[in-house]
N, C-alpha and C. Protein backbone atom coordinates (compact mmCIF):
# COMPACT_ATOMS: atom_id res chain seq x y z
N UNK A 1 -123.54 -110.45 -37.17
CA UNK A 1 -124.35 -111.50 -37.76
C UNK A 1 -124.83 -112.48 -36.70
N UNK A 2 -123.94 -113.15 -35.95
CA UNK A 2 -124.23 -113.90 -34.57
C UNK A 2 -125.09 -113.16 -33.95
N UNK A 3 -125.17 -111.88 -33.52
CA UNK A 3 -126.20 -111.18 -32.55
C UNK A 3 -127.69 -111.32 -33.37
N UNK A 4 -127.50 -110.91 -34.53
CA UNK A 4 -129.06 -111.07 -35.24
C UNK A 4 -129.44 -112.50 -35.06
N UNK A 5 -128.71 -113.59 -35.23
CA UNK A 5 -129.43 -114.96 -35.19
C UNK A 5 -129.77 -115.33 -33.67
N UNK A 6 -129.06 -114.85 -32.82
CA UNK A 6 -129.05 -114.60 -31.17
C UNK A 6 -130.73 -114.13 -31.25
N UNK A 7 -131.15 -112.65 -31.76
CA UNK A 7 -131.98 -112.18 -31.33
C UNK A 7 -133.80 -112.74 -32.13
N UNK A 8 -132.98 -113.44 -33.46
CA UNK A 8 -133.94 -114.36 -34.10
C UNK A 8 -134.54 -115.52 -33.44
N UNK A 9 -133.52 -115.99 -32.93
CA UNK A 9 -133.67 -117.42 -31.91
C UNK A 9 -134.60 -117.17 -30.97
N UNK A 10 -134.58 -116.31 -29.97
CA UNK A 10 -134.95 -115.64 -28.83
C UNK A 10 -136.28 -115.28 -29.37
N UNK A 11 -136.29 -114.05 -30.20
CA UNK A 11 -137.89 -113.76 -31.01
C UNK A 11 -138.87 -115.21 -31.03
N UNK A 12 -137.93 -116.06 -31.96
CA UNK A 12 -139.30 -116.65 -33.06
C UNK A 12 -138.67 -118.20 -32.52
N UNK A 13 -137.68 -118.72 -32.13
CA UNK A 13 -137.42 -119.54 -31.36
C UNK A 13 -137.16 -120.46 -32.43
N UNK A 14 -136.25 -120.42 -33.46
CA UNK A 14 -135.29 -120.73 -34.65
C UNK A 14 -133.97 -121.21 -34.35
N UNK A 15 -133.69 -122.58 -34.67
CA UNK A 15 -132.28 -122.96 -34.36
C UNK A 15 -131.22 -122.07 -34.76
N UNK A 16 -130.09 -122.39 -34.72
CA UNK A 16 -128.99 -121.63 -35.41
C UNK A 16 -128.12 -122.44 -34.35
N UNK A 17 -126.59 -122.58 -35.37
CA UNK A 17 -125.33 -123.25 -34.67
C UNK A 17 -124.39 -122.38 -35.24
N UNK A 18 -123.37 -122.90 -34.39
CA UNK A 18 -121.98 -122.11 -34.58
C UNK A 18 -120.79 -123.49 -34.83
N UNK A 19 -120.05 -123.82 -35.71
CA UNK A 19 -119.01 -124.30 -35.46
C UNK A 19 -117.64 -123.54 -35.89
N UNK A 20 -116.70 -124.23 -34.95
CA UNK A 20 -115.35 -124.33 -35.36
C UNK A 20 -114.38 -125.19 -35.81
N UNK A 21 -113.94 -124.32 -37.12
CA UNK A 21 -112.73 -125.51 -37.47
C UNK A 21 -111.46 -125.05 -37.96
N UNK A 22 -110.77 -125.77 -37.55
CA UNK A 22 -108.99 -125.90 -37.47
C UNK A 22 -108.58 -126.88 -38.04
N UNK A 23 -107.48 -126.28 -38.83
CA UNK A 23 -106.55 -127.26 -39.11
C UNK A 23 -105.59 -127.64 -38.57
N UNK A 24 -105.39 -129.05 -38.35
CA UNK A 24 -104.76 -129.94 -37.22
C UNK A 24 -103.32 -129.75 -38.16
N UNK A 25 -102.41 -129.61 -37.00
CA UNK A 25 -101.03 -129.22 -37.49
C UNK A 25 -100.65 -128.94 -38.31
N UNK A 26 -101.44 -127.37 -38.45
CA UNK A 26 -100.74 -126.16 -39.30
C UNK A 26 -99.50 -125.76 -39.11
N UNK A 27 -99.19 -125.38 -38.08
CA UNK A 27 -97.71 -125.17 -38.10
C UNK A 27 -96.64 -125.58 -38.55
N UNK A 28 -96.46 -127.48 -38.88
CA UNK A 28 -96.32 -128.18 -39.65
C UNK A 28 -95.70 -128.35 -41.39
N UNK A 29 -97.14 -127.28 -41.42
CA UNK A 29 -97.55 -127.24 -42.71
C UNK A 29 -96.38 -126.16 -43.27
N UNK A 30 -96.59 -124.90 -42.28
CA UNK A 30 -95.55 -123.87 -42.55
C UNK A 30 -93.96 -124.12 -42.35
N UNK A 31 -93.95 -125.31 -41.34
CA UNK A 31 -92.80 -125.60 -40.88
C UNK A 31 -91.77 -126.60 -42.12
N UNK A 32 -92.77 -127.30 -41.96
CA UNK A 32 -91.88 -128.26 -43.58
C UNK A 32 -91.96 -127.88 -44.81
N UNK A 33 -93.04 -126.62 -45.26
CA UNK A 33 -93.38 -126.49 -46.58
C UNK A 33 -93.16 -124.80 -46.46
N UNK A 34 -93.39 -124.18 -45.47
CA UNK A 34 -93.11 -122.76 -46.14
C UNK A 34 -94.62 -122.03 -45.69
N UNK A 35 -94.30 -120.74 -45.46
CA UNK A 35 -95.43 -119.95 -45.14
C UNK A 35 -96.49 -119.41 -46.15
N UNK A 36 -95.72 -119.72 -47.50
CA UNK A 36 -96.53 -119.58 -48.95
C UNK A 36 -97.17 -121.21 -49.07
N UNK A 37 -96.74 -121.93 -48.67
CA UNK A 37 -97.82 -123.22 -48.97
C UNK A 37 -98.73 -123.37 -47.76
N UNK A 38 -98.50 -122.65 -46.49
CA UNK A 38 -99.43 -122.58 -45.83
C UNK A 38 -100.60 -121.63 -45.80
N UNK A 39 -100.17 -120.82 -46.47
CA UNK A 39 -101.17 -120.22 -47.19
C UNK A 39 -101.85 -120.54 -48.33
N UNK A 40 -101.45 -121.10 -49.09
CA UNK A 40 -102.10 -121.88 -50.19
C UNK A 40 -103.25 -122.96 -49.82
N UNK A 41 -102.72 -123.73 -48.77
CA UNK A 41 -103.24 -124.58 -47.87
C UNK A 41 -104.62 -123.96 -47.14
N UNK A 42 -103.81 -123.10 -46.54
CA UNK A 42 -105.50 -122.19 -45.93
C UNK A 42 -106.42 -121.65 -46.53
N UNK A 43 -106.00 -121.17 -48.00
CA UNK A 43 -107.37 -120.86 -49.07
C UNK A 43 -107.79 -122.00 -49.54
N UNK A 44 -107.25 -122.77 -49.56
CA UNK A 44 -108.04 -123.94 -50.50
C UNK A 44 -109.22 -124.57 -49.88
N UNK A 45 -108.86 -124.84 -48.08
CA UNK A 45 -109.46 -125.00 -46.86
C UNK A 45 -110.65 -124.83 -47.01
N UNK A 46 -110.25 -122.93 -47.15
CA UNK A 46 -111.41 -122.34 -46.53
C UNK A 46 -112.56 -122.50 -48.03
N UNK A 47 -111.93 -122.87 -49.32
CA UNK A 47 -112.70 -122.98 -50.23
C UNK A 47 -114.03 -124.18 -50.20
N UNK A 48 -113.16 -125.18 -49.83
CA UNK A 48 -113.59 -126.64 -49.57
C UNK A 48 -114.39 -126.33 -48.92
N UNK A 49 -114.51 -125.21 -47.26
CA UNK A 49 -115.55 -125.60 -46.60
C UNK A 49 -116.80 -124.72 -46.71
N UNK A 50 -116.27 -123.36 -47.97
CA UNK A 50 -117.47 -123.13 -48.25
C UNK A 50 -118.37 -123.85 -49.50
N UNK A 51 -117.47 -124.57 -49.70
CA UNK A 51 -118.37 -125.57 -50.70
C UNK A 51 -119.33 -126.56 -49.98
N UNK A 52 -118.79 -126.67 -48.77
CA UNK A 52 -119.65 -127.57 -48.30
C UNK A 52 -121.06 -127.07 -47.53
N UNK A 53 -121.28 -125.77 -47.50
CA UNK A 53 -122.42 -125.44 -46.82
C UNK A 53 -123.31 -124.28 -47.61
N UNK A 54 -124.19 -124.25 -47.45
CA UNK A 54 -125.37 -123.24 -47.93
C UNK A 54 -124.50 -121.96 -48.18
N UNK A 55 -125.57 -121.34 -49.17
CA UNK A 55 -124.94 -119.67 -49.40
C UNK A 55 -125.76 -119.22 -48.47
N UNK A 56 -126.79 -119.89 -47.41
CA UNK A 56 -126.89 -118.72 -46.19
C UNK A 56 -126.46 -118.74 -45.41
N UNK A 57 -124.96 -119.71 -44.99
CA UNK A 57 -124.32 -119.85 -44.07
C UNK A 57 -123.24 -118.75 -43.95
N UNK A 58 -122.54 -118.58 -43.18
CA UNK A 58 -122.03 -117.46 -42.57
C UNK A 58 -120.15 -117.99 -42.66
N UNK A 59 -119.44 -118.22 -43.36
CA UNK A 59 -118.03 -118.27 -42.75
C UNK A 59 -116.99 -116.88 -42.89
N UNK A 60 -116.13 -117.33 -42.05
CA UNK A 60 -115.20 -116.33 -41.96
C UNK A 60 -113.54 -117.04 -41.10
N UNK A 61 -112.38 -116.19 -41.78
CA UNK A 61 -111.86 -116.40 -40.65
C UNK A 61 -112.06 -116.21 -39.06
N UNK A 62 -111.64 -117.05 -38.66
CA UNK A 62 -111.22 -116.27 -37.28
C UNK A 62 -110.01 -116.44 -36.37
N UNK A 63 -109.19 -116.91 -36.85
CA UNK A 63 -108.18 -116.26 -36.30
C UNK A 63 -107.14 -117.55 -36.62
N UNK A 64 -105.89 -117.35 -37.23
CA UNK A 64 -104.81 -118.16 -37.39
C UNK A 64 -105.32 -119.38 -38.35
N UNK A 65 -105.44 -120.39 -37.68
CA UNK A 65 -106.01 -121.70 -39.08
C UNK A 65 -106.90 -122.28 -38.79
N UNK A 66 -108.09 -121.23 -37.96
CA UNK A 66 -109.30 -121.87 -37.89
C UNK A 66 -110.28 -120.63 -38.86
N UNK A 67 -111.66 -121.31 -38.90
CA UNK A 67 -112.78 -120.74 -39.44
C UNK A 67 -113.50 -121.18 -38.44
N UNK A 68 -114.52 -119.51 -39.02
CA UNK A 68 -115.95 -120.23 -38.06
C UNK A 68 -117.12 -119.86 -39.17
N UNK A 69 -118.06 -120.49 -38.55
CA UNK A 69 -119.12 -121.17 -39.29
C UNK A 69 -120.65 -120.96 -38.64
N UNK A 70 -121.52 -119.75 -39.23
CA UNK A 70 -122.55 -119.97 -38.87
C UNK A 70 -123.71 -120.35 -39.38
N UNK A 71 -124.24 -120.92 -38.71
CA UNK A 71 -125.49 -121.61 -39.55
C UNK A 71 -126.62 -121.74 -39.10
N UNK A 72 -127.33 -120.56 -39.93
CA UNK A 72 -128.91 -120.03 -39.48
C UNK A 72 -129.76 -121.29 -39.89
N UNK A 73 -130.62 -121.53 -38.75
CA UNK A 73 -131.99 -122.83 -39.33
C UNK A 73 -131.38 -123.89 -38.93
N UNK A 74 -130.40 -123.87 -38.25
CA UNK A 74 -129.65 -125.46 -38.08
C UNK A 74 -129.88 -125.62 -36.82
N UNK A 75 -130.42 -127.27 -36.67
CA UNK A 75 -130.40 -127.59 -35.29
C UNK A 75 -129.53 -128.70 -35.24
N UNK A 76 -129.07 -129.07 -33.34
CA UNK A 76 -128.02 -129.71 -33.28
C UNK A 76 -127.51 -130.92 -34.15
N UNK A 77 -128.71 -132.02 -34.84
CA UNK A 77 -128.20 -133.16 -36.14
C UNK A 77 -127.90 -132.62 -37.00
N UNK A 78 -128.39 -131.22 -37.76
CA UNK A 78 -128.06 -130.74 -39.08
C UNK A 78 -126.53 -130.30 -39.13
N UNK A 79 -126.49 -129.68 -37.88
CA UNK A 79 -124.74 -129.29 -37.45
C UNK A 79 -123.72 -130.29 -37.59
N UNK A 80 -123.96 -131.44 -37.25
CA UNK A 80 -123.48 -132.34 -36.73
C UNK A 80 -123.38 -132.63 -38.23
N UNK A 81 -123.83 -133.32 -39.04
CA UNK A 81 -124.09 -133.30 -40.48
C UNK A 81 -123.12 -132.20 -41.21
N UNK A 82 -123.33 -131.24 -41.15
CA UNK A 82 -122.61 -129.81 -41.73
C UNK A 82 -120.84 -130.00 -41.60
N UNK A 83 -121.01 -130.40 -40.16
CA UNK A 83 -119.33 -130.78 -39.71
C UNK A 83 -118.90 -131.57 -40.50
N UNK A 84 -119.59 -132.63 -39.90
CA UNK A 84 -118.92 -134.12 -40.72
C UNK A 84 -118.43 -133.91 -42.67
N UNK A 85 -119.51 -133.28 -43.28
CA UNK A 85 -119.08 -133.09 -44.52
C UNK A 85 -118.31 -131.43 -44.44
N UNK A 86 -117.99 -131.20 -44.02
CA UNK A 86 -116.47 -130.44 -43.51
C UNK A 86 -115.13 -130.78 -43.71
N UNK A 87 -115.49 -131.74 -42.19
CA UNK A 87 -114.38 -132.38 -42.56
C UNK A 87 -113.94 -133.14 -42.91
N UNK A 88 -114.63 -133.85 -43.68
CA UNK A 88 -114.64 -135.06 -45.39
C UNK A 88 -113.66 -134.54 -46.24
N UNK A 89 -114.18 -132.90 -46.24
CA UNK A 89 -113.93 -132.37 -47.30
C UNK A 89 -112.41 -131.81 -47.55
N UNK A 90 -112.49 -131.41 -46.49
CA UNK A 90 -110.88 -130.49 -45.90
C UNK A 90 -109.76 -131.94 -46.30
N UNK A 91 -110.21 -132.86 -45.61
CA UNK A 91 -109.05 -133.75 -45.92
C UNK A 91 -109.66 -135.14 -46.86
N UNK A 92 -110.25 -135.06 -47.85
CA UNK A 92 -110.54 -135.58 -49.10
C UNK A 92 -109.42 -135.81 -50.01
N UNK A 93 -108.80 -134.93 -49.59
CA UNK A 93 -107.47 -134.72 -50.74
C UNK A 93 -106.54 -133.98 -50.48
N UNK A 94 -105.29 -134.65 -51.11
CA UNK A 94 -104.11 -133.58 -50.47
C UNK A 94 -104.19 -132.41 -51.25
N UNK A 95 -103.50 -131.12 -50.56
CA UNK A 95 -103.78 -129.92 -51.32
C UNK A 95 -102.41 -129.78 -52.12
N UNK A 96 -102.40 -129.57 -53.24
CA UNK A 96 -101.23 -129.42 -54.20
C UNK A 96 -100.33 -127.86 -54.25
N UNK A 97 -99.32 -128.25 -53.90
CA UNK A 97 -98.83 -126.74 -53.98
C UNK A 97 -97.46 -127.28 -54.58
N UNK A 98 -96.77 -126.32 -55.42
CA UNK A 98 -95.91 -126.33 -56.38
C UNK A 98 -95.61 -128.36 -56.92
N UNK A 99 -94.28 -128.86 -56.19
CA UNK A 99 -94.78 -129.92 -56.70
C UNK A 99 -94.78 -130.92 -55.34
N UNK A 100 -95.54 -130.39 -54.24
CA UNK A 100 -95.77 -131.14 -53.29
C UNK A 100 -97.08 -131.56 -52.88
N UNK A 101 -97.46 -132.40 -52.15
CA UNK A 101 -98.83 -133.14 -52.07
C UNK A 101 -99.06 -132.58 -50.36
N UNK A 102 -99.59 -131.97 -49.89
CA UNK A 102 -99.95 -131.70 -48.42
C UNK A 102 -101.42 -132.52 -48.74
N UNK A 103 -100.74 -133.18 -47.13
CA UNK A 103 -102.51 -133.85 -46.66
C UNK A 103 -103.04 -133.20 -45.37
N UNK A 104 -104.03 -132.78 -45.56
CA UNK A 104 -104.19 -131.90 -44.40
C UNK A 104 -106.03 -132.37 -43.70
N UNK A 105 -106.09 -132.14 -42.43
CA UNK A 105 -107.21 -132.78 -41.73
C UNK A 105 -107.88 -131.60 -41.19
N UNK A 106 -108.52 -131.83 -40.39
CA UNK A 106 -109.44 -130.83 -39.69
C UNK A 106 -109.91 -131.20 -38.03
N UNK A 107 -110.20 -130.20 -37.19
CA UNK A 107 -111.27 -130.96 -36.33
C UNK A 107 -112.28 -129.86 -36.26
N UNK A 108 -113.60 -130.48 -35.69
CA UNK A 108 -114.59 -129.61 -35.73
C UNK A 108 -115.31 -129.56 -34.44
N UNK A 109 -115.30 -128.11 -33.88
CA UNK A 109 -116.50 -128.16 -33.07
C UNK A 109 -117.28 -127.26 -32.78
N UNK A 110 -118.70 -127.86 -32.58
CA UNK A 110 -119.85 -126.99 -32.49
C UNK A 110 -120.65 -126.72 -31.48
N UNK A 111 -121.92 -125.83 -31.62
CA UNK A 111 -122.61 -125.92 -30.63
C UNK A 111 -124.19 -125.26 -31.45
N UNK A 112 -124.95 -125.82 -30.82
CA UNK A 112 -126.14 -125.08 -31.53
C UNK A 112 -126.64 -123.88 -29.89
N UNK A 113 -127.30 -123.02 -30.44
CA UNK A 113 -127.72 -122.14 -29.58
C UNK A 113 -128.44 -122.42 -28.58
N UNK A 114 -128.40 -122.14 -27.27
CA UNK A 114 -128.90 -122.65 -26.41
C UNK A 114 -129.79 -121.45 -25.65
N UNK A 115 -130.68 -121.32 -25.22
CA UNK A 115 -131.38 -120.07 -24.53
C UNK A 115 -130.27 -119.45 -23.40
N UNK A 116 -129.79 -120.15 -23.03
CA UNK A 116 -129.15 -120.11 -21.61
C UNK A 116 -127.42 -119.23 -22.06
N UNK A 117 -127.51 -119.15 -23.55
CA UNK A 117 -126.21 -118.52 -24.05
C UNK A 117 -126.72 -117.49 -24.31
N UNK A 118 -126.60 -116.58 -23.20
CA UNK A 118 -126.79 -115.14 -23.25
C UNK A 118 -125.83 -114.11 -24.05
N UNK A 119 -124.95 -114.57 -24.78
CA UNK A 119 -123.77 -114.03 -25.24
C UNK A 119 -123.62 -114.68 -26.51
N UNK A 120 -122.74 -114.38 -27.67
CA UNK A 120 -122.00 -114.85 -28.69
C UNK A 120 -120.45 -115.40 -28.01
N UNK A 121 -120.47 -114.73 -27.06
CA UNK A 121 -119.41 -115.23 -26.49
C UNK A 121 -119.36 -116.39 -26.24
N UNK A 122 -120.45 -116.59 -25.28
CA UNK A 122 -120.90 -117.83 -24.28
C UNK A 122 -121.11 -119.33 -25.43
N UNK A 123 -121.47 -119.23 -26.98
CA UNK A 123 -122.35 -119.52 -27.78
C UNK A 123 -120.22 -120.15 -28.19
N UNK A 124 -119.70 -119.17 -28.67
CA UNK A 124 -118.40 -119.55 -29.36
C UNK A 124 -117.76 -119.98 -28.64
N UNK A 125 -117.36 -119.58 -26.82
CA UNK A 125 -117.07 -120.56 -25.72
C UNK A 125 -117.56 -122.01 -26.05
N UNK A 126 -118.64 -122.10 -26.32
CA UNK A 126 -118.98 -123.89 -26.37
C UNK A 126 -118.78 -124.40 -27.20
N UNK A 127 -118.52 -124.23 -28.68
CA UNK A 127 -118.06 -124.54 -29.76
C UNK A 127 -116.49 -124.91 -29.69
N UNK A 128 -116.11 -123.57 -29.13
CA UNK A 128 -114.51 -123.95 -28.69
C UNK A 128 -114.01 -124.85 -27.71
N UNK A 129 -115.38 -125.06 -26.54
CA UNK A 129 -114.12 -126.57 -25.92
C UNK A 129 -114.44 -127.51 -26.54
N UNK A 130 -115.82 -127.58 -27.31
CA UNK A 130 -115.69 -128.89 -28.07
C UNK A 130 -114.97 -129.47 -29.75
N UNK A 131 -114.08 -128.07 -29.95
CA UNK A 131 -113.41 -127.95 -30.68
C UNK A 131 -111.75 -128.90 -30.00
N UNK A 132 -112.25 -128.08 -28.89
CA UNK A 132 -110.98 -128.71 -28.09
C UNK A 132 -110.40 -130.26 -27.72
N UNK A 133 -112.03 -130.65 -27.37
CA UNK A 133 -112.08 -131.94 -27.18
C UNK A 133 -111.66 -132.36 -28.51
N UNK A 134 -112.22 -131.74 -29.58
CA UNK A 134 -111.66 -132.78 -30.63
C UNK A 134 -109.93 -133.17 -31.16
N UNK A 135 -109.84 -132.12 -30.93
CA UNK A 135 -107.95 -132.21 -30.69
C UNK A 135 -107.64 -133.03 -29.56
N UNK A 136 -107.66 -133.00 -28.25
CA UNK A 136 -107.43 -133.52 -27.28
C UNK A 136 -108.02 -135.10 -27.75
N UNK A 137 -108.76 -135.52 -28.30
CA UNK A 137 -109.01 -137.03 -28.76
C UNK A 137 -108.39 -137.78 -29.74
N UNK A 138 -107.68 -137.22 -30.69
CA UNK A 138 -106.96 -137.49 -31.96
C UNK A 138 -107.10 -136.62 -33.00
N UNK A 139 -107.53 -135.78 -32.90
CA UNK A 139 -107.68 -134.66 -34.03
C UNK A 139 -108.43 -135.12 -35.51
N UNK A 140 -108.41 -135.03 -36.15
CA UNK A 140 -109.31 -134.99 -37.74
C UNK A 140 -110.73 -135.40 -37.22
N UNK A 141 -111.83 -134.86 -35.89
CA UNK A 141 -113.12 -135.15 -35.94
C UNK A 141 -114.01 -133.94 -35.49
N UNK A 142 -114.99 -134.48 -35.20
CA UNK A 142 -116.11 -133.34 -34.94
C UNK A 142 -116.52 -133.79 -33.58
N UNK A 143 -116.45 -132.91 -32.96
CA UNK A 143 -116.81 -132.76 -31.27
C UNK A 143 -118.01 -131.86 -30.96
N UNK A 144 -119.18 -131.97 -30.70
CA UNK A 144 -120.54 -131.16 -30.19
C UNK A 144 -121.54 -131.02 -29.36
N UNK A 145 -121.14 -129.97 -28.73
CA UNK A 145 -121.21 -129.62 -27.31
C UNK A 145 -123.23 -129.17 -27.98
N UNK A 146 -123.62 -130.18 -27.14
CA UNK A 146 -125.52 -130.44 -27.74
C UNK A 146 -125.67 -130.17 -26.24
N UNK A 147 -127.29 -130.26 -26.71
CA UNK A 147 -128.44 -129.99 -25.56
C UNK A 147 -128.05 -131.15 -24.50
N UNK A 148 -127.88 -132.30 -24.76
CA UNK A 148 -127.89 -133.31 -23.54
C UNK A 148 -126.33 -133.85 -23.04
N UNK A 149 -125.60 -134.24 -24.78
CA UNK A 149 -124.57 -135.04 -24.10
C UNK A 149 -123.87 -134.76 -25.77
N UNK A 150 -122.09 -135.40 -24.84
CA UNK A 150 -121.40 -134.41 -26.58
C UNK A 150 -121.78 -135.37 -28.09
N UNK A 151 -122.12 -134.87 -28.64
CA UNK A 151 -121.99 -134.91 -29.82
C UNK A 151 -121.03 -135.69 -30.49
N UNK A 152 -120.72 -136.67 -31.35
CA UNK A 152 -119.36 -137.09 -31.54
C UNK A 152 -119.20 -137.87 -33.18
N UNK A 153 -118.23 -137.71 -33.78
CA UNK A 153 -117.98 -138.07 -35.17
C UNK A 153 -116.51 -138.30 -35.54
N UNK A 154 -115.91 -139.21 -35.81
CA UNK A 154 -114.55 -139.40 -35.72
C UNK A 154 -114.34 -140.13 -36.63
N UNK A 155 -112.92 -139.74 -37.46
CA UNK A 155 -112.40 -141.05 -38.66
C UNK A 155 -111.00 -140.91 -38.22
N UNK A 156 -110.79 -142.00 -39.23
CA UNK A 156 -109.61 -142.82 -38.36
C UNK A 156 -108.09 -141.75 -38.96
N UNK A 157 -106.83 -142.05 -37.76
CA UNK A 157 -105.70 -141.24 -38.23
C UNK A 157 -105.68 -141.04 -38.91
N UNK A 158 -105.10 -139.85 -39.87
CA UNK A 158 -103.48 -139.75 -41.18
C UNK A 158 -102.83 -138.96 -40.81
N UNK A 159 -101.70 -138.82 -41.75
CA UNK A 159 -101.00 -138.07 -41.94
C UNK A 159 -101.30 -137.17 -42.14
N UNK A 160 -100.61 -135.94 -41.66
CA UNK A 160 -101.12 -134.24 -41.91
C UNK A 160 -100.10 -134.00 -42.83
N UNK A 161 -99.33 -133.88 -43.03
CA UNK A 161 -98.66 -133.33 -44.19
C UNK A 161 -97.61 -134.86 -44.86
N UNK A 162 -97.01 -134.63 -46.12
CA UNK A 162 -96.72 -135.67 -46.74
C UNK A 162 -95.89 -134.67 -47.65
N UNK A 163 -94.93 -135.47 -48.62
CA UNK A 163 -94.24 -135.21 -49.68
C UNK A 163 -94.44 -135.66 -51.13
């Protein structure tokens, strides 16, 4: 799917972004609550964040307690936008599992396509350090690795998990 929007971009010269998102101390989640509420936790997630974007957007896992996120027609503000109500959404509310309250956050990071990302690789490389950055800053924000300079969206601490 990434290679076709790669080769769309390139053709007809059409935005498209990629983000990533994680949930900020999952392990946590499994650790105090159990590997069945962390799973509970991770569908609900991934529900929330396809609620939050177009049915022509692209998610999927990818690997452990992140998703990724593609998004054909998007240029770097719309991304930036896309994130933010992401991760509104993810941690809007604690997720309910049997009779416990998990509060759970997110961070996000993106990148919109750049000519010079000759790869999906190169394209999810940039998404991912600015995924990174967003952990490395306090976690629950959106970090985006743009055309000029990063990208940035941040709300304030909480708690990741609760009783």
């Amino acid at each position: 799917m990434a290679l076709a929007e790669i080769d769309r971009a390139q053709r007809y010269g059409r935005p498209f972004s990629m983000l990533l998102v994680d949930l900020d101390h999952f392990k946590q989640v499994n650790d105090n609550f159990g590997h069945n509420a962390g799973d509970a936790v991770l569908r609900i997630a991934a529900q929330r964040v396809m609620a939050s974007v177009r049915t022509t957007d692209v998610v999927a896992r990818y690997g452990g307690e992140e998703l990724s996120v593609l998004l054909p027609e998007t240029d770097e503000a719309e991304a930036l936008s896309v994130a933010e109500r992401i991760r509104q959404a993810i941690g809007s509310q604690p997720v309910s599992y049997e009779d416990k309250q998990i509060l759970v956050t997110a961070s996000v990071g993106g990148a919109e396509y750049l000519p010079q990302d000759d790869s999906v690789a190169r394209l999810i490389g940039r998404a991912d350090a600015a995924l990174y950055r967003a952990k490395q800053t306090g976690r629950d924000r959106v970090r985006f690795s743009g055309r000029e300079e990063d990208g940035v969206m941040a709300a304030p601490p909480q708690q990741t998990a609760a009783q």
